[in-house]
C-alpha atoms as a PDB file:
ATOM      1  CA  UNK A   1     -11.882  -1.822 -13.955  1.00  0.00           C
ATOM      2  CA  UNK A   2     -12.998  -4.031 -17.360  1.00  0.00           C
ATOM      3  CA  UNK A   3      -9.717  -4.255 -18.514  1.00  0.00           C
ATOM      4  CA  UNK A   4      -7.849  -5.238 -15.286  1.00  0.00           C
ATOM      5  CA  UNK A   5     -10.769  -7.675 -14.928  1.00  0.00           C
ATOM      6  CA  UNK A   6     -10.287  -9.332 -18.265  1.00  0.00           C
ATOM      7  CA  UNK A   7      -6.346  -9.150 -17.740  1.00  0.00           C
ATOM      8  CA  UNK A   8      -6.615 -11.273 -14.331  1.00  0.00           C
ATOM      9  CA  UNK A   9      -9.265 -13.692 -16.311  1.00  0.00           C
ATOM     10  CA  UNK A  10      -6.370 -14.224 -19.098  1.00  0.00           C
ATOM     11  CA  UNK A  11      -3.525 -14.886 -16.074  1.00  0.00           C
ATOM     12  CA  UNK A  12      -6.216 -17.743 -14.467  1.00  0.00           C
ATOM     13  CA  UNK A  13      -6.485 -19.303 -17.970  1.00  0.00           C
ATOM     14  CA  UNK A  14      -3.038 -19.429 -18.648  1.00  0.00           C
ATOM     15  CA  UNK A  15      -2.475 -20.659 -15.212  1.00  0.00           C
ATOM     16  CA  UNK A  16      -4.912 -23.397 -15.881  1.00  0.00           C
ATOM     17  CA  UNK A  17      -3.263 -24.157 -19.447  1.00  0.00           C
ATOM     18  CA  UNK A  18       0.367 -24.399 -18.561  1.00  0.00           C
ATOM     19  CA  UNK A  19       0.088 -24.705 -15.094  1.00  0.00           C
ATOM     20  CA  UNK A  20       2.516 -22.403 -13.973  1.00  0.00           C
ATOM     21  CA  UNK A  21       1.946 -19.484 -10.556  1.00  0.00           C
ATOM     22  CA  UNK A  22      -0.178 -16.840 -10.776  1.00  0.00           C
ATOM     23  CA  UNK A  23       2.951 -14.843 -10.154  1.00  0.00           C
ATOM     24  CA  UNK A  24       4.707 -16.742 -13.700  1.00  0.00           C
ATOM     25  CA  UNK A  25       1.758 -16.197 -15.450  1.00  0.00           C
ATOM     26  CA  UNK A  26       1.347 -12.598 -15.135  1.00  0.00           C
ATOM     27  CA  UNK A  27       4.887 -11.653 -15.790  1.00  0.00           C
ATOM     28  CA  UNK A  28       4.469 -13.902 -19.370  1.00  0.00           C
ATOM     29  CA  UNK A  29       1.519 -11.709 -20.488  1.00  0.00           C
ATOM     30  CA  UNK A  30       2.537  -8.593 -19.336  1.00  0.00           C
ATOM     31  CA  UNK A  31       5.841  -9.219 -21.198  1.00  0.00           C
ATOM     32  CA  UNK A  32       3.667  -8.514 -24.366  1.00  0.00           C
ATOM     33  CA  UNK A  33       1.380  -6.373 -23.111  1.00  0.00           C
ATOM     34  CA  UNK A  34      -1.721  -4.922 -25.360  1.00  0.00           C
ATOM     35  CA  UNK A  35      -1.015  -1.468 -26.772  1.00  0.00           C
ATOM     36  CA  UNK A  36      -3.443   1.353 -24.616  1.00  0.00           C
ATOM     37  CA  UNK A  37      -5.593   3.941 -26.442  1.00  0.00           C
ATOM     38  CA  UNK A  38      -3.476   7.304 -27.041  1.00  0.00           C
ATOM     39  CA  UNK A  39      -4.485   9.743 -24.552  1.00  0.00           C
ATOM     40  CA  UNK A  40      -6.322  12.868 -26.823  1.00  0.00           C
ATOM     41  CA  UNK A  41      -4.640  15.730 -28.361  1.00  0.00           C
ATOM     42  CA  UNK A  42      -2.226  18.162 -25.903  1.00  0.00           C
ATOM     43  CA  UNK A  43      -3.883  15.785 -23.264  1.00  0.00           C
ATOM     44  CA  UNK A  44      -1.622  13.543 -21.511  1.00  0.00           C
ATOM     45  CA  UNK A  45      -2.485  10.241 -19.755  1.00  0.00           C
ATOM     46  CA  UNK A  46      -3.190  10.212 -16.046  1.00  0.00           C
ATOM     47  CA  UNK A  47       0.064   8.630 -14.593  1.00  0.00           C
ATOM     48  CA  UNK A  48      -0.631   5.141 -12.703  1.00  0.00           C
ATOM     49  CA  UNK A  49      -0.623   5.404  -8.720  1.00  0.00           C
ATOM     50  CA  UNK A  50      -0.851   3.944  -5.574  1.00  0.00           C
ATOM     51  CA  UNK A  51      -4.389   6.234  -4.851  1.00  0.00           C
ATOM     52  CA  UNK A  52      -2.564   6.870  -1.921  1.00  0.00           C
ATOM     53  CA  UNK A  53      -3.399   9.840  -0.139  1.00  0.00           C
ATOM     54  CA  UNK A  54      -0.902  12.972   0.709  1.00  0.00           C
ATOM     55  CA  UNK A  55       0.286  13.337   3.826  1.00  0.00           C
ATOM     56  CA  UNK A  56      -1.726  16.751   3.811  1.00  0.00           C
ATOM     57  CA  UNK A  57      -5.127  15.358   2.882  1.00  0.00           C
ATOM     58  CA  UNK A  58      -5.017  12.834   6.237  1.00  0.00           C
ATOM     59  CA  UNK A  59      -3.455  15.169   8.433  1.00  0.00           C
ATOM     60  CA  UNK A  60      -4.651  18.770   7.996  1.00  0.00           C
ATOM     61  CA  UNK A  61      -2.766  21.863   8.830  1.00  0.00           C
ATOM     62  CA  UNK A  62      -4.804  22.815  11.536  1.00  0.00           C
ATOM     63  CA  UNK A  63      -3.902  19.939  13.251  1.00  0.00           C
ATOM     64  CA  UNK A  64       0.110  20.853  12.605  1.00  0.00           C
ATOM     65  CA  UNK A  65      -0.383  23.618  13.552  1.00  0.00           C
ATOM     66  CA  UNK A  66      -1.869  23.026  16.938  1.00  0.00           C
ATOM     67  CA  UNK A  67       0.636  20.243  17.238  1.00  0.00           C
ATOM     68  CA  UNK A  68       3.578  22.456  16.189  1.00  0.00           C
ATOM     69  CA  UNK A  69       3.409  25.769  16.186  1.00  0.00           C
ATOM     70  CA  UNK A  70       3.124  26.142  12.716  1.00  0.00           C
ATOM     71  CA  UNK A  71       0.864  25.130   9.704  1.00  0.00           C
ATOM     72  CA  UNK A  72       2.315  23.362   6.573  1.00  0.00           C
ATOM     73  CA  UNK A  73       3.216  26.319   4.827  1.00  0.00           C
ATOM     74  CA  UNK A  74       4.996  28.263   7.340  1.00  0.00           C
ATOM     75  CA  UNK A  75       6.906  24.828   7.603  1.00  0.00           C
ATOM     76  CA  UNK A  76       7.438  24.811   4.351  1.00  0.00           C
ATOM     77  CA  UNK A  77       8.967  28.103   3.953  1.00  0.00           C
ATOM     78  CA  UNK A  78      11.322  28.113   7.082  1.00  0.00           C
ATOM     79  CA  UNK A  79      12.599  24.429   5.709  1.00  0.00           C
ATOM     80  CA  UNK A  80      13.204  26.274   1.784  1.00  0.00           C
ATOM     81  CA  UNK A  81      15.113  29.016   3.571  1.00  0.00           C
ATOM     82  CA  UNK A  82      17.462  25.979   4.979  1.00  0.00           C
ATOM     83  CA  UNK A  83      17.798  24.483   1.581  1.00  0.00           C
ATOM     84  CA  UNK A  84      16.151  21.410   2.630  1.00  0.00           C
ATOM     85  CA  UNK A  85      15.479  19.979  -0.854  1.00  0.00           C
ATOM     86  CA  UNK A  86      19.216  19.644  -1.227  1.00  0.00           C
ATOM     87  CA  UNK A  87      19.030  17.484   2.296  1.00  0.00           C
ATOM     88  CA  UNK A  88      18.141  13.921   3.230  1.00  0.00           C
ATOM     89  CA  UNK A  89      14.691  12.952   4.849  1.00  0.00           C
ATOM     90  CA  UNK A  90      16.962  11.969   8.001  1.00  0.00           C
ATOM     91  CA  UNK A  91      18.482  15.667   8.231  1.00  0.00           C
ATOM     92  CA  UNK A  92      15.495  17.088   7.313  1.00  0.00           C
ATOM     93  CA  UNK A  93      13.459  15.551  10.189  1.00  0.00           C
ATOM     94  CA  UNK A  94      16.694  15.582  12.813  1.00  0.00           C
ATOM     95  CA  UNK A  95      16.448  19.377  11.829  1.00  0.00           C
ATOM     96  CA  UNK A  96      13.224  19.935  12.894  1.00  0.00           C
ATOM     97  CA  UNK A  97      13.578  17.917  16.049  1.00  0.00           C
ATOM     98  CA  UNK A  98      16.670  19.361  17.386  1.00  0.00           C
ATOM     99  CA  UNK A  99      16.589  23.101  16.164  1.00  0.00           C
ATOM    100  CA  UNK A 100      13.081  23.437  16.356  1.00  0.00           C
ATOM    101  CA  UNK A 101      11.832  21.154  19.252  1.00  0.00           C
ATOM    102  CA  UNK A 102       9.009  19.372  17.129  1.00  0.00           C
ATOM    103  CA  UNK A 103       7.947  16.190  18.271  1.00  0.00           C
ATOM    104  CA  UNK A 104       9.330  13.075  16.281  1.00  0.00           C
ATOM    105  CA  UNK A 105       6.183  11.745  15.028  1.00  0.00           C
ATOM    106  CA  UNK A 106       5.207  15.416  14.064  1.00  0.00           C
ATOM    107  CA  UNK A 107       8.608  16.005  12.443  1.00  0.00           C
ATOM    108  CA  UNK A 108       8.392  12.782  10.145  1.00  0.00           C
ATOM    109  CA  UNK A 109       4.681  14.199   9.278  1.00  0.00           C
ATOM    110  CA  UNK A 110       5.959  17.364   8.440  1.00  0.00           C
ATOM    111  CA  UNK A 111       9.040  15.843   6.985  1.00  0.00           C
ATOM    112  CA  UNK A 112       6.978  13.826   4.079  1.00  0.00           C
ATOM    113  CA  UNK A 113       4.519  16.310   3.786  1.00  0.00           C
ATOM    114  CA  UNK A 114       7.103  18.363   2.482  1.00  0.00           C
ATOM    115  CA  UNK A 115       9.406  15.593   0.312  1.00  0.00           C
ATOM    116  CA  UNK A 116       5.563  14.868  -1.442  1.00  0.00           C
ATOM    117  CA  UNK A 117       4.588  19.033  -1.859  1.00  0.00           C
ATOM    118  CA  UNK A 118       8.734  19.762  -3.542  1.00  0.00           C
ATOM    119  CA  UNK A 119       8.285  16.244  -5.637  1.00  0.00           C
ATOM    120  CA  UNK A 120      10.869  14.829  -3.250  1.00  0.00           C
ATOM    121  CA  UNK A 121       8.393  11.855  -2.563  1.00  0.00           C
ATOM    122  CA  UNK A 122       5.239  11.008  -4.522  1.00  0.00           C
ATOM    123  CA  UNK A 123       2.185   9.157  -2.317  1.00  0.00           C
ATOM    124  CA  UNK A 124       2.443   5.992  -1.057  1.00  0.00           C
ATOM    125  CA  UNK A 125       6.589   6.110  -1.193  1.00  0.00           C
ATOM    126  CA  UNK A 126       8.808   5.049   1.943  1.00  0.00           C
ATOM    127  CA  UNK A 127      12.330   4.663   2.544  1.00  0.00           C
ATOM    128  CA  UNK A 128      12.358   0.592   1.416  1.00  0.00           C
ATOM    129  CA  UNK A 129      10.294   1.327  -1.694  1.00  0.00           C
ATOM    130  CA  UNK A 130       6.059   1.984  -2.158  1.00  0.00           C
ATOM    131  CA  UNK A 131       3.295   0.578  -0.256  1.00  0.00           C
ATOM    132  CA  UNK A 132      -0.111   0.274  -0.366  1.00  0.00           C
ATOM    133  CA  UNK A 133      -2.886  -0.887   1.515  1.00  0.00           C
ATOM    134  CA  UNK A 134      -5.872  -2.265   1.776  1.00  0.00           C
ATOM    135  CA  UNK A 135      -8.667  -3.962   4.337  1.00  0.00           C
ATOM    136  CA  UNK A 136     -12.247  -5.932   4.415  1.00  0.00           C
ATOM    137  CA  UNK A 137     -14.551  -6.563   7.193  1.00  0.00           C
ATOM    138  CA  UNK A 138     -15.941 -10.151   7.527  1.00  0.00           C
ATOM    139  CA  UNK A 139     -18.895 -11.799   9.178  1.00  0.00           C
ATOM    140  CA  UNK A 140     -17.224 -14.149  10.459  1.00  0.00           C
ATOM    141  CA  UNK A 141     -15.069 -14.520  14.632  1.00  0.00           C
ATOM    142  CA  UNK A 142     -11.584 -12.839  14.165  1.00  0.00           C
ATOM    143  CA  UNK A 143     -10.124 -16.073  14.828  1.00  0.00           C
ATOM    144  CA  UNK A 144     -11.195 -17.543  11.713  1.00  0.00           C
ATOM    145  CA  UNK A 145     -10.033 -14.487   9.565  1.00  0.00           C
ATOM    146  CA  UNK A 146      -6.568 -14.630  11.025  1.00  0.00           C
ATOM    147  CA  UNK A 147      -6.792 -18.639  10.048  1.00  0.00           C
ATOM    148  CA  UNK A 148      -7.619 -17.330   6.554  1.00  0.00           C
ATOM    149  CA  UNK A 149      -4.313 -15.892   6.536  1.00  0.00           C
ATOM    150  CA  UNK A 150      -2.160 -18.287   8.557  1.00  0.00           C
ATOM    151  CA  UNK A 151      -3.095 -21.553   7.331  1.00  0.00           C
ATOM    152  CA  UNK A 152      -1.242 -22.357   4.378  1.00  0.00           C
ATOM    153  CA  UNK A 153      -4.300 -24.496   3.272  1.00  0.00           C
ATOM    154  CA  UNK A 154      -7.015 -22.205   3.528  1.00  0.00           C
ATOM    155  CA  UNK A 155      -4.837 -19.091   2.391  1.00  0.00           C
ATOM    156  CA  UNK A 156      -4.315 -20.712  -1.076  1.00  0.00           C
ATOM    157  CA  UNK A 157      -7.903 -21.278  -1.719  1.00  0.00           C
ATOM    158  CA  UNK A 158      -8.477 -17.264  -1.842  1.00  0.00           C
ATOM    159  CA  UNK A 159      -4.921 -15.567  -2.268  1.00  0.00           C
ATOM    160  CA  UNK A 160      -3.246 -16.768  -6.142  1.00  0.00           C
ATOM    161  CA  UNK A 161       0.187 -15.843  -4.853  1.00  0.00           C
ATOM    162  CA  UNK A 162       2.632 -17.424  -2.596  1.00  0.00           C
ATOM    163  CA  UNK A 163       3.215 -16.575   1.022  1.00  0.00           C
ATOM    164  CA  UNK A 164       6.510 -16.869   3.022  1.00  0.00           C
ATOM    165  CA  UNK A 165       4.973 -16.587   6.622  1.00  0.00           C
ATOM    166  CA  UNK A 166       7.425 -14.041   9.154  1.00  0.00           C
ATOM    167  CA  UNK A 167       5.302 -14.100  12.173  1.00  0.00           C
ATOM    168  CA  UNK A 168       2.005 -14.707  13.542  1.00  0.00           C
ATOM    169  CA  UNK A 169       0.408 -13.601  16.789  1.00  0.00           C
ATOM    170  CA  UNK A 170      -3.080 -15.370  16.382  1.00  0.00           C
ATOM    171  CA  UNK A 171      -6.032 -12.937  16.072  1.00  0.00           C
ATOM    172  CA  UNK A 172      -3.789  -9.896  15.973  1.00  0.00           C
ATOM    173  CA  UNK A 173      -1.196 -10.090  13.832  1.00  0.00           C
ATOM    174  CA  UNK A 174       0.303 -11.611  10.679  1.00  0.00           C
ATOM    175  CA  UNK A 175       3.967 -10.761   8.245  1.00  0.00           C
ATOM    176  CA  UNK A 176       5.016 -12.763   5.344  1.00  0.00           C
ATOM    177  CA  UNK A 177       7.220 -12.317   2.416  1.00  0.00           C
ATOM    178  CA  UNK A 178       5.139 -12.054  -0.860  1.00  0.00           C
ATOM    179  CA  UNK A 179       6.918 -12.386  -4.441  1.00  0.00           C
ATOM    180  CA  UNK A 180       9.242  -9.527  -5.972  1.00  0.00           C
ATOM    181  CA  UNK A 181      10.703  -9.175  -2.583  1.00  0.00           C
ATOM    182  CA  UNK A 182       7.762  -7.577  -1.453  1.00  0.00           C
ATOM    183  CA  UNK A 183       5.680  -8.163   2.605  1.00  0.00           C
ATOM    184  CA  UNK A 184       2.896  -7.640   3.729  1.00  0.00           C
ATOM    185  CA  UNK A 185       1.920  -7.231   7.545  1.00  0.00           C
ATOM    186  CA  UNK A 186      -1.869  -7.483   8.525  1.00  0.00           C
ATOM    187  CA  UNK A 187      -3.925  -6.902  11.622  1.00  0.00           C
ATOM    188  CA  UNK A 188      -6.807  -7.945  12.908  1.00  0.00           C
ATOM    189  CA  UNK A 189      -9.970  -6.597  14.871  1.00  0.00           C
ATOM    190  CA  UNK A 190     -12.623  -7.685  16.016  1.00  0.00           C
ATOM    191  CA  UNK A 191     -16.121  -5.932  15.699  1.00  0.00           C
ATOM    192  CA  UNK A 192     -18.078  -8.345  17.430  1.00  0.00           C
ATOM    193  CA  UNK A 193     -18.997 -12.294  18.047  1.00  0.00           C
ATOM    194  CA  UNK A 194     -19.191 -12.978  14.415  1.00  0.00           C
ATOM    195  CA  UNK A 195     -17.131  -9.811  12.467  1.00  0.00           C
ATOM    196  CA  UNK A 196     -14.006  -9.101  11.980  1.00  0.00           C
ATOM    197  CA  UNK A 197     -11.780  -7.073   9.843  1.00  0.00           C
ATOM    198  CA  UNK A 198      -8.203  -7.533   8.616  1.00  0.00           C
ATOM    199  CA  UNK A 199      -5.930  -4.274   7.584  1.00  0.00           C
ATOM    200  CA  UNK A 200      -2.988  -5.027   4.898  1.00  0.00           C
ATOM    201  CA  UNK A 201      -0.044  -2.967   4.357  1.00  0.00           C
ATOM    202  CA  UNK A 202       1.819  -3.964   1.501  1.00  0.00           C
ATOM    203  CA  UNK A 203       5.654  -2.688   1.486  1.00  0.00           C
ATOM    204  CA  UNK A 204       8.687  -2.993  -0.033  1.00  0.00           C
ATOM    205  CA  UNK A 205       7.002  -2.650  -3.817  1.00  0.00           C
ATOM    206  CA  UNK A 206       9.469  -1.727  -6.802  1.00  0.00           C
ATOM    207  CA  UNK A 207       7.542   1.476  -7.920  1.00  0.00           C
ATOM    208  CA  UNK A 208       3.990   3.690  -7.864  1.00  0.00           C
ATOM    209  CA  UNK A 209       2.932   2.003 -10.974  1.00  0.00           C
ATOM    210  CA  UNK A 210       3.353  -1.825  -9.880  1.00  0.00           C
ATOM    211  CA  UNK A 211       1.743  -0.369  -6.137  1.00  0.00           C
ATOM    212  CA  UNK A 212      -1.320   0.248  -7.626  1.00  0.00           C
ATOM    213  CA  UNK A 213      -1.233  -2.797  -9.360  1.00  0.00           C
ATOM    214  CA  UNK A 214      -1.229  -4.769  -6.230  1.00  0.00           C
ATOM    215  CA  UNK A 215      -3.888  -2.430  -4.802  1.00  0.00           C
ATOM    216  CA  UNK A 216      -6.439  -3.903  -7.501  1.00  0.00           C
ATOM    217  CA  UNK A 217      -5.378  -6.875  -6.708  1.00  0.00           C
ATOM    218  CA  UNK A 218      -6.264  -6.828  -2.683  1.00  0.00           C
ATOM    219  CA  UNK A 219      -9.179  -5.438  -3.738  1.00  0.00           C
ATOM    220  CA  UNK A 220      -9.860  -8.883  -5.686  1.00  0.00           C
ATOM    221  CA  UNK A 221      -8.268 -10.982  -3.281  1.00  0.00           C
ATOM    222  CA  UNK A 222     -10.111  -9.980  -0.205  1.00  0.00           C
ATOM    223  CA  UNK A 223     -13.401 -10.088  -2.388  1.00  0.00           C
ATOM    224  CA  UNK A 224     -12.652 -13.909  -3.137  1.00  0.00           C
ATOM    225  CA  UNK A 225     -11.633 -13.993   0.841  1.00  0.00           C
ATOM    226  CA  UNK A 226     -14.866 -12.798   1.728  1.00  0.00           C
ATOM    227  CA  UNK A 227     -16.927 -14.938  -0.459  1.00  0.00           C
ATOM    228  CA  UNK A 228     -15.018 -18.050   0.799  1.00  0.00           C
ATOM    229  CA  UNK A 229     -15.292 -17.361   4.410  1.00  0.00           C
ATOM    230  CA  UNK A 230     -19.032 -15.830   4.400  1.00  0.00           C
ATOM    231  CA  UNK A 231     -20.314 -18.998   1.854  1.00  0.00           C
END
């Protein structure tokens, strides 16, 4: 948390120096990145991640099971007897839909619960790359959160990076197109006169490693968000 700290401090004072976007910064320091202890003897280093969860720690198997029929690992074993790590995530879930009569949002459950437990999928992967997400409540009306977002003016004063806007549906919903290609869609709630809170999903992301490097950054960005909206 020190070190990703310090990096971000380095991007704002190059940033400052040579005036260039968050975005142009970063990619110039990380170009020469600093060299990262060795991990110790016969112990390797913990890959980076999204800290996304598995499908089968937010949906547990008593649940598929009551839903389907059958819990993850009798699902697993029928699909293993079909060869269904030699087969797409489309045939896979069309399989259990048509031969086996599970219900489409139960099949695609069951579908990447699988892909993530044969290493077909790692957490946090969809079919258009990795996502993350992230969210933060604020004391402020719902309205003004969604402003925070939508208003090019206020949105630069908290978020460092630039944001295409896609659509807005005021107080409920806002997509834009971030940098590297990536999007984000965010929705609001309301929790009362004066608190809000605003989910982000964050798609479309090259790999696991740069996923979780946008995850720390939300978790910054929605920190300054909150400061700026609450002060």
């Amino acid at each position: 948390m020190t070190s990703q700290k310090s990096f971000k401090q380095s991007v704002r004072a190059r940033m400052d120096k040579t005036g260039e976007s968050y975005t142009a910064a970063r990619a110039q320091l990380i170009s020469d990145p600093a060299p990262t202890p060795a991990a110790s003897a016969g112990e390797p280093a913990p890959p980076a991640g999204t800290g996304a969860a598995t499908i089968r720690e937010r949906v547990s198997g008593d649940k598929v099971a009551e839903a389907t029929g059958r819990d993850y690992g009798s699902w697993f074993a029928l699909l293993d007897a079909w060869e269904a790590t030699t087969r797409s995530h489309t045939e896979i879930a069309a399989h259990l839909t048509g031969e086996h009569d599970v219900d489409g949002w139960w099949a695609q459950t069951v579908t990447v619960a699988y892909e993530q437990e044969r290493g077909l999928r790692v957490p946090g992967q969809k079919k258009d790359g990795f996502a993350t997400s992230a969210s933060k409540t604020v004391n402020v009306p719902v309205e003004r959160l969604f402003e925070a977002f939508a208003e090019p003016g206020l949105r630069t004063r908290w978020l460092p990076v630039e944001a295409a806007e896609r659509t807005a549906k005021p107080g409920k919903r806002f997509t834009a197109d971030l940098p590297e290609g990536t999007r984000i869609a965010v929705t609001f709630q309301s929790k009362g006169e004066d608190k809000s809170m605003a989910g982000i999903e964050h798609t479309r992301i090259a790999d696991a490693e740069r996923a979780g490097e946008w995850k720390a950054d939300w978790r910054t960005w929605l920190a300054d968000l909150k400061k700026l909206l609450e002060g």
